[in-house]
PDB file of N, CA and C in Angstrom:
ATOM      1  N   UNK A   1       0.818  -1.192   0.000  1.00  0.00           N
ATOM      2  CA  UNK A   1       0.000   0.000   0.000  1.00  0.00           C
ATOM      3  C   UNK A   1       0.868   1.265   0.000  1.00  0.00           C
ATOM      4  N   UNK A   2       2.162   1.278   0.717  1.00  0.00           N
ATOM      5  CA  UNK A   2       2.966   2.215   0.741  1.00  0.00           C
ATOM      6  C   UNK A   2       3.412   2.669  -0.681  1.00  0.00           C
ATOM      7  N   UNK A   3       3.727   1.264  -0.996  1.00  0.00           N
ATOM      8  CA  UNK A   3       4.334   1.529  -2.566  1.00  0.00           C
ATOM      9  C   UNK A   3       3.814   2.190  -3.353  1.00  0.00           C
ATOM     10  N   UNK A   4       2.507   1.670  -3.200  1.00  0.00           N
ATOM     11  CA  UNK A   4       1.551   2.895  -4.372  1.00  0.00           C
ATOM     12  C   UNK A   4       0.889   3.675  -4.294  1.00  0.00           C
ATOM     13  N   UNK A   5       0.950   4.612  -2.801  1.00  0.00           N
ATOM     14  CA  UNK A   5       0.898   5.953  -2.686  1.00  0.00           C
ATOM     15  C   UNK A   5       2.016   6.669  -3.024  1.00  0.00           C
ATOM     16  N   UNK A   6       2.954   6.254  -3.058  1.00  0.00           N
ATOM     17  CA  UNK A   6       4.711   6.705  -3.723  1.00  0.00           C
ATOM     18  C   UNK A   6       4.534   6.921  -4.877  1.00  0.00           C
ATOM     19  N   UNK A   7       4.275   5.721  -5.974  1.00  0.00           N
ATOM     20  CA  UNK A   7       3.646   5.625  -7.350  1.00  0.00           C
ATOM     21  C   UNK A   7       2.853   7.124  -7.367  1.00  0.00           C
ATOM     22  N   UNK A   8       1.757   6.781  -6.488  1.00  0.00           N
ATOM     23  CA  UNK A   8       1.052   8.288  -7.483  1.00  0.00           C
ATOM     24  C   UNK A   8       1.336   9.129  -6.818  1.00  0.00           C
ATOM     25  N   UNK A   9       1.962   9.453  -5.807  1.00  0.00           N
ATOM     26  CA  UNK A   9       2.799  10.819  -5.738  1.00  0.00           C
ATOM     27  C   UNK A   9       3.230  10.868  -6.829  1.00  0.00           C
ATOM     28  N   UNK A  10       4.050  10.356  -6.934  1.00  0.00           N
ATOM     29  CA  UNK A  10       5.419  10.794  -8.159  1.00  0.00           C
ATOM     30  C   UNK A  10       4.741  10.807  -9.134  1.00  0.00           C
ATOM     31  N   UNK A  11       3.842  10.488  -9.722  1.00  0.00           N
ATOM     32  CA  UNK A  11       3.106  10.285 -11.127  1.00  0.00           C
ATOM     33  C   UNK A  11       2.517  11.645 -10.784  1.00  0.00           C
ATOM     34  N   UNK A  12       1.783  11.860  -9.460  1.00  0.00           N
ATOM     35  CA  UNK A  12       1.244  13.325  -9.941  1.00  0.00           C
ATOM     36  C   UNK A  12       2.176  14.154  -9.429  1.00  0.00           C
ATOM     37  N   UNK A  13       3.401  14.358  -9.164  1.00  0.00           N
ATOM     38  CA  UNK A  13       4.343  15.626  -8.997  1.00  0.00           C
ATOM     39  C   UNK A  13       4.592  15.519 -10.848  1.00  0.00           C
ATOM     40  N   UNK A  14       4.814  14.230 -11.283  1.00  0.00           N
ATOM     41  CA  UNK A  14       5.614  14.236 -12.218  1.00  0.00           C
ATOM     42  C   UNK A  14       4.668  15.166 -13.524  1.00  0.00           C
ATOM     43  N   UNK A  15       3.508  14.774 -13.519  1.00  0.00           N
ATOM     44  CA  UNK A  15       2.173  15.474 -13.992  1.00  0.00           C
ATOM     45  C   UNK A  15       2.007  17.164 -13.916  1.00  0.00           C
ATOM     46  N   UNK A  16       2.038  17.620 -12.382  1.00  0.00           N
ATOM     47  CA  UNK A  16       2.405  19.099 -12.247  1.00  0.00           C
ATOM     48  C   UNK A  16       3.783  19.503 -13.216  1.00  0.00           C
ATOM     49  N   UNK A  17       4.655  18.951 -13.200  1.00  0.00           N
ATOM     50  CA  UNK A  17       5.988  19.534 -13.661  1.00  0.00           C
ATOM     51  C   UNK A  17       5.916  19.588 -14.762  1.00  0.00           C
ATOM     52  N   UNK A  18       5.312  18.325 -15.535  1.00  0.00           N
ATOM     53  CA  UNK A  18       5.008  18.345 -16.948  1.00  0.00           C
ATOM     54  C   UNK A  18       4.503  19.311 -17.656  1.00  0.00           C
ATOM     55  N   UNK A  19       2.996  19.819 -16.542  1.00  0.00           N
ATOM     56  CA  UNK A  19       2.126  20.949 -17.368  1.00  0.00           C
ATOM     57  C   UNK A  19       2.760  22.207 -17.109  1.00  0.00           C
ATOM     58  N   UNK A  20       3.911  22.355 -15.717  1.00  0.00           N
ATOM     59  CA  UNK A  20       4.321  24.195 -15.697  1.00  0.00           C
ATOM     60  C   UNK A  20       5.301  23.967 -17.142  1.00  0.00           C
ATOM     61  N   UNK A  21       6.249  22.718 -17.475  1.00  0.00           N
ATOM     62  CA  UNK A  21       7.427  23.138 -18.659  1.00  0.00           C
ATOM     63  C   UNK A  21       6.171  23.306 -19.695  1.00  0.00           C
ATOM     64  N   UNK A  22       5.014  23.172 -19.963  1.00  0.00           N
ATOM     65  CA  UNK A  22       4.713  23.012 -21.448  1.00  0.00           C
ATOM     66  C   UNK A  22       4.273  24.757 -21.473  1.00  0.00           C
ATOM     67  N   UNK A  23       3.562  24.832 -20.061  1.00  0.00           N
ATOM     68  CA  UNK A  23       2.893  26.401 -20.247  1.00  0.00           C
ATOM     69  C   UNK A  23       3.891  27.400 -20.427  1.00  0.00           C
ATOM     70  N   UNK A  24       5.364  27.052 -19.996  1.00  0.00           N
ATOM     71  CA  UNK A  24       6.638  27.923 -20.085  1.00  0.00           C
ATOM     72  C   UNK A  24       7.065  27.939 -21.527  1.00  0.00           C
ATOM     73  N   UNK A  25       6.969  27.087 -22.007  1.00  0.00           N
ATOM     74  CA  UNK A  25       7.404  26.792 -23.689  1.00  0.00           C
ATOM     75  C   UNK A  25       6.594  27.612 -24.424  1.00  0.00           C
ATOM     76  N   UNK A  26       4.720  27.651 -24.005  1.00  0.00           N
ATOM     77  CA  UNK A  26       4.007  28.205 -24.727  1.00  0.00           C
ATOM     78  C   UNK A  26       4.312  29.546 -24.710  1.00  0.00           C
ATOM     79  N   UNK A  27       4.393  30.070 -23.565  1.00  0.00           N
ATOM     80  CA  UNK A  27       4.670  31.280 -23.156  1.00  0.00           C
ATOM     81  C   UNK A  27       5.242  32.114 -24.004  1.00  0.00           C
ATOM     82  N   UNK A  28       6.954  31.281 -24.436  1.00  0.00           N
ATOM     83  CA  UNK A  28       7.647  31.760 -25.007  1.00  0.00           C
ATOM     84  C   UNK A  28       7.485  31.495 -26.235  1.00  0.00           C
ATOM     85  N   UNK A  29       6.859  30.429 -26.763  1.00  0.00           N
ATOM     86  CA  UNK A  29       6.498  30.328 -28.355  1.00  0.00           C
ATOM     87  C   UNK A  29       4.977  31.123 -28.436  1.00  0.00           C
ATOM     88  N   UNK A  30       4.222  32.223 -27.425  1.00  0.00           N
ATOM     89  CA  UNK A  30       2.928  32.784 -27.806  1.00  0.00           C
ATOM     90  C   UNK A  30       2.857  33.384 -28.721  1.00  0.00           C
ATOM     91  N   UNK A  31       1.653  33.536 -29.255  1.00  0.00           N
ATOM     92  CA  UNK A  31       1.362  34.131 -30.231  1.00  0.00           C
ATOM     93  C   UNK A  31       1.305  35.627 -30.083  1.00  0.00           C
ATOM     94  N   UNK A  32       1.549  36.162 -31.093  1.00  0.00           N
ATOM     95  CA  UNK A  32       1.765  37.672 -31.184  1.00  0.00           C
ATOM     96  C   UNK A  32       0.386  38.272 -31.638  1.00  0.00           C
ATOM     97  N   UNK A  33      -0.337  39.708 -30.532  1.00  0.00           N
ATOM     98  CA  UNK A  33      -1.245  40.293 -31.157  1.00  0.00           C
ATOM     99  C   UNK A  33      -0.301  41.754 -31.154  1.00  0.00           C
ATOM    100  N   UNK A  34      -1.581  42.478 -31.965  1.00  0.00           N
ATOM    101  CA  UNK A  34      -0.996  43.975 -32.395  1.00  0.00           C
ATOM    102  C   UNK A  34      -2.507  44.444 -31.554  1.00  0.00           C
ATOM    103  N   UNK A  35      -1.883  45.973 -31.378  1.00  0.00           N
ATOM    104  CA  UNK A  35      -3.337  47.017 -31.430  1.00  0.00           C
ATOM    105  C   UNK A  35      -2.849  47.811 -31.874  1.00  0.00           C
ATOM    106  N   UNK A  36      -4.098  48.765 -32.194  1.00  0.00           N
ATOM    107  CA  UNK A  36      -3.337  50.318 -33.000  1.00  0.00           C
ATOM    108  C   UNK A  36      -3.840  51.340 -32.002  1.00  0.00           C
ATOM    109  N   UNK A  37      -2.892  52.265 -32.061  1.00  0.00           N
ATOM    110  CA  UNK A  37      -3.043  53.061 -31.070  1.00  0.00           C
ATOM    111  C   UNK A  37      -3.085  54.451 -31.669  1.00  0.00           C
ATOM    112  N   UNK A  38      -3.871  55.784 -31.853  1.00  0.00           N
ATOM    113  CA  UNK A  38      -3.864  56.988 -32.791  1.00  0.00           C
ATOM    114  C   UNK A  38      -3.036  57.659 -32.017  1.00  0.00           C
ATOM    115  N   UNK A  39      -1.954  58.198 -32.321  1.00  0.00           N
ATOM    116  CA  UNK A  39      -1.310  59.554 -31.309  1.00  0.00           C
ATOM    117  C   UNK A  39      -0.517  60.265 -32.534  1.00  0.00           C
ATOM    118  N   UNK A  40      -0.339  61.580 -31.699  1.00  0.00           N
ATOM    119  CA  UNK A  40       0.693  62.910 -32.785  1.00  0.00           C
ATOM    120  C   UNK A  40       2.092  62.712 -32.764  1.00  0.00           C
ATOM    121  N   UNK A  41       3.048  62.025 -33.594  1.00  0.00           N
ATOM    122  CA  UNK A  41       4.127  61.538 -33.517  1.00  0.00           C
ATOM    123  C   UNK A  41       5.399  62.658 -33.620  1.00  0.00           C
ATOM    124  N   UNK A  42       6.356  62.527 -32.861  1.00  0.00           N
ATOM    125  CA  UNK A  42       7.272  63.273 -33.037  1.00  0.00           C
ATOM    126  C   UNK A  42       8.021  63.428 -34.733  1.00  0.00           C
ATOM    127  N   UNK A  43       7.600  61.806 -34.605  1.00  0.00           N
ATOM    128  CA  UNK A  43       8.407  61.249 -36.194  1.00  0.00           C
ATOM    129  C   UNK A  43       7.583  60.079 -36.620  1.00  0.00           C
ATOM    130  N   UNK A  44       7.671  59.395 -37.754  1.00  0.00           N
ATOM    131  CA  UNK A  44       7.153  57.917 -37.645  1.00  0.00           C
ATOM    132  C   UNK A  44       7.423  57.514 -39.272  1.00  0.00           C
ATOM    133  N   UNK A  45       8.304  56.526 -39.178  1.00  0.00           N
ATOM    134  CA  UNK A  45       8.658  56.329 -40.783  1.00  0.00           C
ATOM    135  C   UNK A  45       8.519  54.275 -40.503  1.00  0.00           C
ATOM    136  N   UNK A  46       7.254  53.580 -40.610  1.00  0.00           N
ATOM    137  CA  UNK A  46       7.111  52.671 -39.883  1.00  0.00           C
ATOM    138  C   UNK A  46       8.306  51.956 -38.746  1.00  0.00           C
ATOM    139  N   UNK A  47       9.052  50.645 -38.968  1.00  0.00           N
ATOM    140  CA  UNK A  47       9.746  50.602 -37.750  1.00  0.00           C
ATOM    141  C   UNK A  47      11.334  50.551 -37.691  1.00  0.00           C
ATOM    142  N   UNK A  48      11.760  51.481 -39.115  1.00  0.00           N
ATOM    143  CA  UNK A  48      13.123  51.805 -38.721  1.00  0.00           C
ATOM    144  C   UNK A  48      13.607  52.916 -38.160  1.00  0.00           C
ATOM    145  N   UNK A  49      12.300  54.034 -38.040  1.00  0.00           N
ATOM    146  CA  UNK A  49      12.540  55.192 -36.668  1.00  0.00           C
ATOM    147  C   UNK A  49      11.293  55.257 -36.180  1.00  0.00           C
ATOM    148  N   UNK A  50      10.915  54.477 -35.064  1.00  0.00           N
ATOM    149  CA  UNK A  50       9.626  54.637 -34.306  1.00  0.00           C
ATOM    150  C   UNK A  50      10.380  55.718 -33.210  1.00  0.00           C
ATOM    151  N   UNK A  51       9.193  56.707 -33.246  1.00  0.00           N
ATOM    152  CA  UNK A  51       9.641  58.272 -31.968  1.00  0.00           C
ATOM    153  C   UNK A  51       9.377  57.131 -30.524  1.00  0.00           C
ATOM    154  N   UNK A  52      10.228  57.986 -29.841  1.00  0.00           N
ATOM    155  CA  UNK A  52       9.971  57.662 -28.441  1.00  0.00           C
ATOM    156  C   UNK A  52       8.569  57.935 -27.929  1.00  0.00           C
ATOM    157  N   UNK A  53       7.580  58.347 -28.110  1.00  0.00           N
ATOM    158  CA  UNK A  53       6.256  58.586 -27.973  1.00  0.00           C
ATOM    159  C   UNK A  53       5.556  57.471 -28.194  1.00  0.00           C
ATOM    160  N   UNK A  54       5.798  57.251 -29.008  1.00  0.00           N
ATOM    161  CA  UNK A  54       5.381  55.842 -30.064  1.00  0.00           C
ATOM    162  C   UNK A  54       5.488  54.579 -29.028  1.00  0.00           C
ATOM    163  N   UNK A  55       6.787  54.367 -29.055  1.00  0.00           N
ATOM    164  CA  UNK A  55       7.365  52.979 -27.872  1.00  0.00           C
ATOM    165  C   UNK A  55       6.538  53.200 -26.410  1.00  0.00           C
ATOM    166  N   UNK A  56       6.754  54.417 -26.092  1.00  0.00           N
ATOM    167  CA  UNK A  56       5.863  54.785 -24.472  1.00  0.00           C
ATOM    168  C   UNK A  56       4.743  54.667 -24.477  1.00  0.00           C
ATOM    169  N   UNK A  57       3.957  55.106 -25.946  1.00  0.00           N
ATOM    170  CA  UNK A  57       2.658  54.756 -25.412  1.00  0.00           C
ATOM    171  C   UNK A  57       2.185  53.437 -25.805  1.00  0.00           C
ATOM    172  N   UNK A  58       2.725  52.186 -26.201  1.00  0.00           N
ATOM    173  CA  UNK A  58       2.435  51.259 -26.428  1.00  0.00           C
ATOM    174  C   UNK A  58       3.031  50.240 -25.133  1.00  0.00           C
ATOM    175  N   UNK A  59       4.164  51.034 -24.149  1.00  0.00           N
ATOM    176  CA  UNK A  59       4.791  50.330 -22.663  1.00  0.00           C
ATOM    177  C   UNK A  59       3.894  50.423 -22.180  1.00  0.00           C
ATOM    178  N   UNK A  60       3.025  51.672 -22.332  1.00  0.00           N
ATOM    179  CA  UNK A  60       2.162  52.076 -21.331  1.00  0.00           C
ATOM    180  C   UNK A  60       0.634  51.087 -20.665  1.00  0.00           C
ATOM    181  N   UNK A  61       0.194  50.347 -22.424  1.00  0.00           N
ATOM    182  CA  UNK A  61      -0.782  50.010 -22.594  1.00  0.00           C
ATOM    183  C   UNK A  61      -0.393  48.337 -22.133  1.00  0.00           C
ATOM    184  N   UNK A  62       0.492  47.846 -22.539  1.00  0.00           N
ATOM    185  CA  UNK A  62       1.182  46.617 -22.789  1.00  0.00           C
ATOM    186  C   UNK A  62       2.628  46.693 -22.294  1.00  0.00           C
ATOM    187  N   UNK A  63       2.786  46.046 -20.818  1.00  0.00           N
ATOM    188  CA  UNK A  63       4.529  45.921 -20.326  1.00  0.00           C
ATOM    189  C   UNK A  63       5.682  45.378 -20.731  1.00  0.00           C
ATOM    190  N   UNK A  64       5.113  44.015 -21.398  1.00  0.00           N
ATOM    191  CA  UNK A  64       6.034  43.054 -22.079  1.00  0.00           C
ATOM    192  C   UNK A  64       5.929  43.413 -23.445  1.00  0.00           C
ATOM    193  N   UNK A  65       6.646  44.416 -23.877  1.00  0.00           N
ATOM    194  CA  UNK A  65       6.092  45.059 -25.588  1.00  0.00           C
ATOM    195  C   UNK A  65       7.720  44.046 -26.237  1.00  0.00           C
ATOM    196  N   UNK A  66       7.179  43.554 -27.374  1.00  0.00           N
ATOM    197  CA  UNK A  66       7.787  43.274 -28.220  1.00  0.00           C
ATOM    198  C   UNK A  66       8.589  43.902 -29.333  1.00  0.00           C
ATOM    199  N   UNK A  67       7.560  44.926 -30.040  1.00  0.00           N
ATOM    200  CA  UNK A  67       8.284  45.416 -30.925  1.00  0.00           C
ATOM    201  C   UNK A  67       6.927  46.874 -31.247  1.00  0.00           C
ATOM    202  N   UNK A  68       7.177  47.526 -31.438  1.00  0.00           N
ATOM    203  CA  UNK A  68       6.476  49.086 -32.203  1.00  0.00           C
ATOM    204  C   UNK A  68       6.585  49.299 -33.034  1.00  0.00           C
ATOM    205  N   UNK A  69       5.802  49.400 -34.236  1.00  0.00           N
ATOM    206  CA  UNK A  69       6.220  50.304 -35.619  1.00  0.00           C
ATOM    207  C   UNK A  69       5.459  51.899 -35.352  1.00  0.00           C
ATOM    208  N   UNK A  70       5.323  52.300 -36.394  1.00  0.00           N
ATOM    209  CA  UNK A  70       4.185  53.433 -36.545  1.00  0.00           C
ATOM    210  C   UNK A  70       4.068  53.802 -37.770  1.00  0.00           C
ATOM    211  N   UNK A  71       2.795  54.140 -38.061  1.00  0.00           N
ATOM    212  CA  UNK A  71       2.519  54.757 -39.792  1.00  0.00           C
ATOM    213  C   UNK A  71       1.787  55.722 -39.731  1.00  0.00           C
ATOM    214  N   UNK A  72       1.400  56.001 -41.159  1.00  0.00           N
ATOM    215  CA  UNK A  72       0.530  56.492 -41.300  1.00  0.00           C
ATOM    216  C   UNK A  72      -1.089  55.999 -42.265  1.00  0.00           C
ATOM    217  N   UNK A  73      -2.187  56.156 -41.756  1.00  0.00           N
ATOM    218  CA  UNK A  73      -3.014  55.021 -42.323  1.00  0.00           C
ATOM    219  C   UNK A  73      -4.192  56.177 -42.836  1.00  0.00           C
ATOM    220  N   UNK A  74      -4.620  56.952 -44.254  1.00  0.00           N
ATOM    221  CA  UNK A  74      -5.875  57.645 -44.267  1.00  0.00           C
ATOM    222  C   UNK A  74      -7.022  56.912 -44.218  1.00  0.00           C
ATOM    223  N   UNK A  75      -7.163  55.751 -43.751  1.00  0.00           N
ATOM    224  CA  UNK A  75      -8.412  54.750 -43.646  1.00  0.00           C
ATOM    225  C   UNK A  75      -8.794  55.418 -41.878  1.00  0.00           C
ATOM    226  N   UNK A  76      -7.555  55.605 -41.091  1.00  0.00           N
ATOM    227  CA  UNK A  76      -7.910  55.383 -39.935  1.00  0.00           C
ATOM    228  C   UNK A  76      -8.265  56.804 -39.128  1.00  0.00           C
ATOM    229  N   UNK A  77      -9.672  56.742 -38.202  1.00  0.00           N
ATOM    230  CA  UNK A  77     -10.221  57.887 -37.931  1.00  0.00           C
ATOM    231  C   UNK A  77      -9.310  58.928 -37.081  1.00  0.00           C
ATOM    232  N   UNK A  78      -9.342  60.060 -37.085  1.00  0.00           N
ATOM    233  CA  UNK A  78      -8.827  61.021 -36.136  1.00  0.00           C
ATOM    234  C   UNK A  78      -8.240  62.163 -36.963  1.00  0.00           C
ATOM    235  N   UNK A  79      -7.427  63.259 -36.514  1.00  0.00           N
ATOM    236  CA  UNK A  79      -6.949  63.895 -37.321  1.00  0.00           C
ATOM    237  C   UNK A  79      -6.059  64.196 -37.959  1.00  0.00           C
ATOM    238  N   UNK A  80      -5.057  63.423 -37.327  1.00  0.00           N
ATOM    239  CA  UNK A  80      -3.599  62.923 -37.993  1.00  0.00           C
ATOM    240  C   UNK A  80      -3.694  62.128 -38.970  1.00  0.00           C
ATOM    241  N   UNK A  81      -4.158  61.156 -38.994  1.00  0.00           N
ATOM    242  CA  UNK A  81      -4.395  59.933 -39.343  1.00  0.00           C
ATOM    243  C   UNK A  81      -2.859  58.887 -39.092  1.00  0.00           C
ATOM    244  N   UNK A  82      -2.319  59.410 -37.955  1.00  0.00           N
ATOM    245  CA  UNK A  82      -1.198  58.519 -37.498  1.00  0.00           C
ATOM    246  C   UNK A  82      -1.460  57.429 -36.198  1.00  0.00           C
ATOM    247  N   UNK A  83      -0.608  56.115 -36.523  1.00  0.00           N
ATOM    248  CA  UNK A  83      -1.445  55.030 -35.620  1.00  0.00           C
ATOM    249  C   UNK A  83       0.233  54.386 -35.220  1.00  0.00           C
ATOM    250  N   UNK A  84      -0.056  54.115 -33.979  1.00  0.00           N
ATOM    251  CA  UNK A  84       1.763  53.440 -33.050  1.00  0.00           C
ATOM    252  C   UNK A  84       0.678  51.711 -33.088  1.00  0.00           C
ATOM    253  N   UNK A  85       1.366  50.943 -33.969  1.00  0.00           N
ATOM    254  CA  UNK A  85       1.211  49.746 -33.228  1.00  0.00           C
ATOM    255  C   UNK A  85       2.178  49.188 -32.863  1.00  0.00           C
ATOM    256  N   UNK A  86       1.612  48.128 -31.840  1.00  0.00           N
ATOM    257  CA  UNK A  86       1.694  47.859 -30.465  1.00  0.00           C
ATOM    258  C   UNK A  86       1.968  46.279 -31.059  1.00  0.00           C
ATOM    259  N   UNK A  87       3.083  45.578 -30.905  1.00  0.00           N
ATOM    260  CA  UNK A  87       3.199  43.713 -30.983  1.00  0.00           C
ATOM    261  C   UNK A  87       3.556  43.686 -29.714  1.00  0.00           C
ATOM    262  N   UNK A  88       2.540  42.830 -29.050  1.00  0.00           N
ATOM    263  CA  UNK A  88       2.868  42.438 -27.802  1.00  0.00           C
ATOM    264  C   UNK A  88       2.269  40.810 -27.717  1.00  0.00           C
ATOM    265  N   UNK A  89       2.888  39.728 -26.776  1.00  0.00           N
ATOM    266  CA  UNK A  89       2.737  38.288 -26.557  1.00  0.00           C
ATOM    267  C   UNK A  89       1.280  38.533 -26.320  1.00  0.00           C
ATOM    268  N   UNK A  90       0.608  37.490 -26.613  1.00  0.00           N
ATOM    269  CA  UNK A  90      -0.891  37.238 -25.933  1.00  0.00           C
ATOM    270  C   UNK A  90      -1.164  36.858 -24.766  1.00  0.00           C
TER     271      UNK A  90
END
């Protein structure tokens, strides 16, 4: 009887450990979303000079930011028509 409360200990520690490495893997293989964000840019030539405005207000929204571009979009409402997106993990 001893023996195979040992057994499923270890089968279920071994079970916990299994599911934190897979959720850690996912983590780091997650999928990437964007948002767009409208603001008045210092500069914005998409993401080989994103303004510092740009990057802050997308830290701001999202901590773990991946990457920022910024454009310019006349589809998109406001009066600039300038938009900072935001790639951040899901």
């Amino acid at each position: 009887m001893a023996q195979l409360s040992g057994i499923v200990v270890f089968n279920v520690a071994f079970v916990i450990a299994l599911m934190f490495t897979v959720g850690m893997i996912t983590s780091v293989k997650g999928d990437v979303c964007t948002d767009l964000i409208p603001f008045t840019p210092k500069w914005c030539d998409g993401d080989i000079t994103v303004s510092d405005d740009c990057w802050d207000a997308c830290r701001r929204r999202y901590q773990f930011l991946a990457k920022a571009t910024c454009d310019y979009l006349p589809s998109f409402p406001g009066p600039n028509k300038s938009v900072c997106k935001c790639f951040y993990n899901c």
